[in-house]
Every structure is written in C-alpha cells, then in structure tokens.
Protein backbone atom coordinates (compact mmCIF):
# COMPACT_ATOMS: atom_id res chain seq x y z
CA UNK A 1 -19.52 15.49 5.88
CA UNK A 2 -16.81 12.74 5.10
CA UNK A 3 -16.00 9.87 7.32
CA UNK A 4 -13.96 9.06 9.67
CA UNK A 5 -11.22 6.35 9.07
CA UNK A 6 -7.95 5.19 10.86
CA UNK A 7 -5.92 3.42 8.07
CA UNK A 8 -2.57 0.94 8.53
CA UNK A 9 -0.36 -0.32 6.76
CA UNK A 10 2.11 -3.06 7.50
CA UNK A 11 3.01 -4.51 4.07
CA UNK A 12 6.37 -3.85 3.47
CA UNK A 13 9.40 -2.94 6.06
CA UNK A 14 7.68 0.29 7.36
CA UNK A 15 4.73 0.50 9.86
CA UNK A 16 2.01 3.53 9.08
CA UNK A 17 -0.82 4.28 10.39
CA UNK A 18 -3.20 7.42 9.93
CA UNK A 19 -6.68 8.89 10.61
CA UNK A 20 -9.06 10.99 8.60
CA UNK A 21 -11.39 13.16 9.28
CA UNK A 22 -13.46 15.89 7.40
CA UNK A 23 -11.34 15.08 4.14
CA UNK A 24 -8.17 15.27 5.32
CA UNK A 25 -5.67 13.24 7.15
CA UNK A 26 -5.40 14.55 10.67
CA UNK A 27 -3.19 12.41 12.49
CA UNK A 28 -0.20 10.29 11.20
CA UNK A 29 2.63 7.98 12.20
CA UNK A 30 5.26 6.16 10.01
CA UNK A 31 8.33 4.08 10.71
CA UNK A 32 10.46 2.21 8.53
CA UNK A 33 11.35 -0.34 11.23
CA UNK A 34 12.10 -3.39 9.12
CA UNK A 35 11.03 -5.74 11.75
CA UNK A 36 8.67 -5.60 14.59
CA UNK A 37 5.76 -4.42 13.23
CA UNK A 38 3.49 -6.49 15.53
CA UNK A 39 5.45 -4.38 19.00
CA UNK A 40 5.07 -1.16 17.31
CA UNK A 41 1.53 -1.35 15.13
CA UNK A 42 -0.82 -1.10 17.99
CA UNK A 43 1.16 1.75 20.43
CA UNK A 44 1.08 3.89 17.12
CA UNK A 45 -2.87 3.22 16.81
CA UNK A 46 -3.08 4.51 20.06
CA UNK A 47 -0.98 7.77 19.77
CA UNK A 48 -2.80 8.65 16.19
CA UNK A 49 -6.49 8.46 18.09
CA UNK A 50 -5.47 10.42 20.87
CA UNK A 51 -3.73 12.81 18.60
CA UNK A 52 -6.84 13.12 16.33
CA UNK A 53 -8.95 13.44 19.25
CA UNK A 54 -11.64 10.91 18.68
CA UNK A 55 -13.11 8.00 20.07
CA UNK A 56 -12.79 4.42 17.89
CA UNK A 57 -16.56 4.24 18.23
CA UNK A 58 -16.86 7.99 16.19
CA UNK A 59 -14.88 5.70 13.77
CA UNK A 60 -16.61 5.18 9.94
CA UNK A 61 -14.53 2.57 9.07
CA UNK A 62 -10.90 0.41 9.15
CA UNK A 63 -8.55 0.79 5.79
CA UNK A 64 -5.78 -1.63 5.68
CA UNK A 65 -3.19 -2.66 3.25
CA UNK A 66 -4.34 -5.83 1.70
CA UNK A 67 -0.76 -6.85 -0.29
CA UNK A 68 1.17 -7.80 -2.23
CA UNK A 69 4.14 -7.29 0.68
CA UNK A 70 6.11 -9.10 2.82
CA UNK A 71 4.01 -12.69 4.43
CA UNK A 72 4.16 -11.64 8.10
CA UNK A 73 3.68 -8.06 7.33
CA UNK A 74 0.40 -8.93 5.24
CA UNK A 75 -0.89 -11.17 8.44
CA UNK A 76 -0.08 -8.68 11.07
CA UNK A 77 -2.10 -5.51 9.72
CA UNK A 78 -4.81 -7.28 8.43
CA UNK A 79 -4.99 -9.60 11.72
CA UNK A 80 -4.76 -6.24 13.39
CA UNK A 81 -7.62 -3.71 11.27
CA UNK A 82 -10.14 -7.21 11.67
CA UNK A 83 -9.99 -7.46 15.18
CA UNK A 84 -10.33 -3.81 15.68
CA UNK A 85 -13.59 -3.65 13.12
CA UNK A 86 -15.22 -6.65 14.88
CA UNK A 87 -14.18 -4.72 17.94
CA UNK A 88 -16.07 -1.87 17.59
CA UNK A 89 -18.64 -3.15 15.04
CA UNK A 90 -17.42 -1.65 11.99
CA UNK A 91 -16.60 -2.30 8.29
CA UNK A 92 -13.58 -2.15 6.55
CA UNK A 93 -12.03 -0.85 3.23
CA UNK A 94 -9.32 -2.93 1.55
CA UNK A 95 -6.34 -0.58 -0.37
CA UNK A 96 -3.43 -2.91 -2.24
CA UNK A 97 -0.07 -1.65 -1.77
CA UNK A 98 0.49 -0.93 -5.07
CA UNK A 99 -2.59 1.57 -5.90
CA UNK A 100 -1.30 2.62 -2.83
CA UNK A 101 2.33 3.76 -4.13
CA UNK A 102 0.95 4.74 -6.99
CA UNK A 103 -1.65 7.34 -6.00
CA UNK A 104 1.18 8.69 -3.61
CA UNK A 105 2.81 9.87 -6.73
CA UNK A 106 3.47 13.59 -7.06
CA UNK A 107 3.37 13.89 -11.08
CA UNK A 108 -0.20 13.89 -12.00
CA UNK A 109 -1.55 13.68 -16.13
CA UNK A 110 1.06 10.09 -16.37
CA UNK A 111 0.57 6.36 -16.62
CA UNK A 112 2.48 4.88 -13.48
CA UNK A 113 3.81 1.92 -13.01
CA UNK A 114 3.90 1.16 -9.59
CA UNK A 115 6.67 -1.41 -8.37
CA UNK A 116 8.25 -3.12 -5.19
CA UNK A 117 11.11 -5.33 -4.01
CA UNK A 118 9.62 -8.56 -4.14
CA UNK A 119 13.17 -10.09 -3.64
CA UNK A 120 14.10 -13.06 -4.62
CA UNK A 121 15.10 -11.00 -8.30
CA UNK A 122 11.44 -10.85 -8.48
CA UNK A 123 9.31 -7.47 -8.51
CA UNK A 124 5.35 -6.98 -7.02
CA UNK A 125 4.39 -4.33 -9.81
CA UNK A 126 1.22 -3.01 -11.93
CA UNK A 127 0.52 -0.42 -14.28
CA UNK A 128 -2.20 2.54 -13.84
CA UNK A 129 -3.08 5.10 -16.42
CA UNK A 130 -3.10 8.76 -16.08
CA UNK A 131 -6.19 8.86 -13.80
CA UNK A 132 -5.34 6.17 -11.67
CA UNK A 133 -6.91 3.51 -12.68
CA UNK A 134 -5.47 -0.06 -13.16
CA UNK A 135 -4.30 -1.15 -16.72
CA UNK A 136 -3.11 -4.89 -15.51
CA UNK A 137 -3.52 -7.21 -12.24
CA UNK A 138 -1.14 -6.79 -9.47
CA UNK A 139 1.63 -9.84 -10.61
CA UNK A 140 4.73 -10.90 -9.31
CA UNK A 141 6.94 -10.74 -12.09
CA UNK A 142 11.16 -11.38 -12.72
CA UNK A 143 13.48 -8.69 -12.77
CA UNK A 144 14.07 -8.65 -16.27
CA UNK A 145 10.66 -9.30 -17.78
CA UNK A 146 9.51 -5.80 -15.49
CA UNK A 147 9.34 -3.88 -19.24
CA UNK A 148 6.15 -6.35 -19.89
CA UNK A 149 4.07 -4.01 -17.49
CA UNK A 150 5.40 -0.22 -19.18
CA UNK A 151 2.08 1.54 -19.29
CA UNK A 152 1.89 4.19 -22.54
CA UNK A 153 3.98 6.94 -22.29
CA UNK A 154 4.78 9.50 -20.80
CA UNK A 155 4.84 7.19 -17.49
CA UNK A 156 6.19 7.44 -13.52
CA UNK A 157 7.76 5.02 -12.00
CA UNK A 158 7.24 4.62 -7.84
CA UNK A 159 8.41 2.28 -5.32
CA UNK A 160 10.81 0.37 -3.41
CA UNK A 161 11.55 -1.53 -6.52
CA UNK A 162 11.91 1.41 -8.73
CA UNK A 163 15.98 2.21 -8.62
CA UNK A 164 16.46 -1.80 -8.78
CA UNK A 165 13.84 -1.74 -12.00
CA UNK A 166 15.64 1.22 -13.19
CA UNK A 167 18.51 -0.40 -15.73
CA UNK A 168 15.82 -2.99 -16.56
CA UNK A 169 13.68 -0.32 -18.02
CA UNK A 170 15.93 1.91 -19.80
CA UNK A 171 17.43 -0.99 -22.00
CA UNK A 172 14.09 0.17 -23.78
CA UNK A 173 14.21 3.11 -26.18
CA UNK A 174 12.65 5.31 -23.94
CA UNK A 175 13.59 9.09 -23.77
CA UNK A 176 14.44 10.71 -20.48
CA UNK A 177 11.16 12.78 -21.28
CA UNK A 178 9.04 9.35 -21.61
CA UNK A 179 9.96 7.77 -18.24
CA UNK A 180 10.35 9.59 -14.89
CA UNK A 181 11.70 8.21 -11.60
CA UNK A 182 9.78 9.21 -8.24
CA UNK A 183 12.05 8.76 -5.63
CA UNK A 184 9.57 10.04 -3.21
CA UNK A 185 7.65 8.00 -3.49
CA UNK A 186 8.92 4.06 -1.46
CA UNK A 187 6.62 2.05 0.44
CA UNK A 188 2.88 2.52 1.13
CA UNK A 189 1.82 4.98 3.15
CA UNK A 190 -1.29 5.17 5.72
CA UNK A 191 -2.05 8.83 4.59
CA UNK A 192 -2.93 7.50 1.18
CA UNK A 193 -4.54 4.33 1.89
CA UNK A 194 -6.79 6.56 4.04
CA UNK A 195 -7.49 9.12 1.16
CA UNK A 196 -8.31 6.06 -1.09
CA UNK A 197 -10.61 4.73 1.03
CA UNK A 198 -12.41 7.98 1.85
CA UNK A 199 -14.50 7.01 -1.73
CA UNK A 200 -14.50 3.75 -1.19
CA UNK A 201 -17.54 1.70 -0.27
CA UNK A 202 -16.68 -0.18 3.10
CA UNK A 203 -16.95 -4.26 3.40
CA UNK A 204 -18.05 -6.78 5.96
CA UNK A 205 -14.21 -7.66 7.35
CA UNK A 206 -14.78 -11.18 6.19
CA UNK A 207 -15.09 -10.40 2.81
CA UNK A 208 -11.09 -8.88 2.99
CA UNK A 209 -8.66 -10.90 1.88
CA UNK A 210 -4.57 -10.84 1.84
CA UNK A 211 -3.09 -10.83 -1.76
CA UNK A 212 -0.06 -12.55 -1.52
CA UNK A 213 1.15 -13.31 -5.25
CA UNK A 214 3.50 -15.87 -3.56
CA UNK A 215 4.47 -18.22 -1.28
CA UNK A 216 5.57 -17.04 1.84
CA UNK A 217 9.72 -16.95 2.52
CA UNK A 218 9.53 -18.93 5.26
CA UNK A 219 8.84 -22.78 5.71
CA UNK A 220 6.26 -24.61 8.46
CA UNK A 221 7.26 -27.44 9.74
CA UNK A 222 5.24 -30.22 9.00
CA UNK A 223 2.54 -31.91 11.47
C-alpha cells in the first residue's frame, strides 16, 4: 500500500499543492498567482484534504519544494509544510524545484536540462540524464554561460527559463533533432513533487533546508 502525502510548492510565481494516495495523485490545486502565496497556500491545503477525503493525521508524510526559487516563496512553503509536520507529528520529504521540472517532462529516454528565470540575466538550472538522475549541482549560472550545463544529446529542455535560454543554446551546433523544447513543462508542480516523494525516504523537518543559490532580492534594514 503506498503512502499518503500532501505536497506544496511555493517556489516560483505559482502556488500548488497536491495529495497522494494509493500511487496516484488524488487531489490537486495550482495557481500561477505571482504574489500572495502566503493568502492563498493554506485555503488551497484545505480544499485538496477535503477533496481527497482524508484526515491530516491519515497523512504519511509533508513534500515541499526546497529551492532554488524566488526568497519569499522558498520561506513561505517551507515555513508552511514544517509547521504542519510538527503539527501533526510527521516527517517530511524535501523535492528541489528543478528535479521537480524536470521529472514533469513528457519526453522520456533524454538527458534534460532543467532551467528557471533566476532574473537578474541569471538562470537556476541543472542537468539530468535519461533516467532522471542528476549529472551536476543545482547552480545559479549567467545567461550566456547556460551551454556549460548541456547534458549529452539527444536532450529536453523544461522550465520557466527555457524560451529565454533558447537563443543561448542554439548558438551551439546542435541539430533540431539533438535539442527539444518542452513548453509544457514551466514551474514546479505539486503533482510531481508528490510522485517524487512517494520513493523517497521521509526526514525529521529539521533536517530540511531551503536552497537558495543566492542572495535574496530584497534588502533588511540594518539593526
């Protein structure tokens, strides 16, 4: 029998949050709200359990987003999946965004290279072989250095950074057959981060940590 997980997301401009049960996803919600994540994050919680019919105490687990993604995004889901795992004395699974993206791809037996808008003319991006697993670290990277991180080929591209990465990437001599665009593939999605961490051992909450890459866009005053 699998377990039970509600997964969220919250680490880019969209708000997702899902729950699985008996190997599948059975309840879902996703936004692309751009701001306001911390209004709309726990109403959806609320409307996914009562759509999947459970209790959070039948819950196995809490998957959440760990980063890279935007600063405030990053604090607000994991703020939120740690309070609700203390809450109800569970453990938690930590997905990055950008294993995320990638195993949302829809072209299977291909490296990916899995890439979003950092801003800034910067990308968040890492490369995957054909099974999914990681070929570099997640690193923040300039726009134009993005062909450093081109897995072997044939390879997918995914993300919110993918169009933007697009010109940078074809100034290589790659064939059309060598490099393929996913466009349906944006930001992270709660359905996925759930599937991944359906086989994923689960973690005392205090052993989660954000991956920021960066330093945040904003700047604290000082004391």
């Amino acid at each position: 029998m699998g377990r039970n997980i509600l997964a969220l997301d919250t680490s880019t401009s969209a708000c997702s949050v899902a729950c699985w049960m008996s190997n599948k996803v059975v309840a879902e919600d996703y936004v692309d709200l751009g701001r306001g994540h911390a209004e709309a994050l726990v109403p959806m919680i609320a409307s996914v359990m009562r759509e999947a019919s459970i209790d959070y105490s039948q819950l196995d687990a809490v998957a959440v987003t760990l980063g890279p993604g935007t600063f405030t995004g990053l604090r607000i889901g994991l703020s939120a999946a740690r309070g609700l795992a203390l809450a109800i004395s569970k453990p938690m699974v930590g997905v990055t965004s950008l294993e995320a993206i990638a195993h949302a791809t829809r072209f299977s037996q291909r490296s990916v290279l899995a890439i979003l808008d950092a801003r800034r003319g910067q990308f968040y991006a890492q490369s995957f072989n054909s099974e999914l697993q990681p070929v570099t670290s997640p690193s923040v990277v300039q726009a134009a250095n993005i062909q450093s991180l081109v897995p072997a080929s044939p390879f997918v591209v995914v993300g919110t950074g993918a169009v933007i990465a697009r010109p940078f990437l074809m100034r290589s001599s790659f064939s059309r057959e060598d490099v393929i665009f996913d466009s349906s593939v944006g930001s992270p999605q709660a359905t996925v981060v759930a599937k991944i961490a359906s086989v994923r051992k689960p973690v005392e909450s205090r052993f989660l940590k954000p991956l920021y890459l960066r330093s945040p866009d904003v700047t604290f005053p000082k004391e």
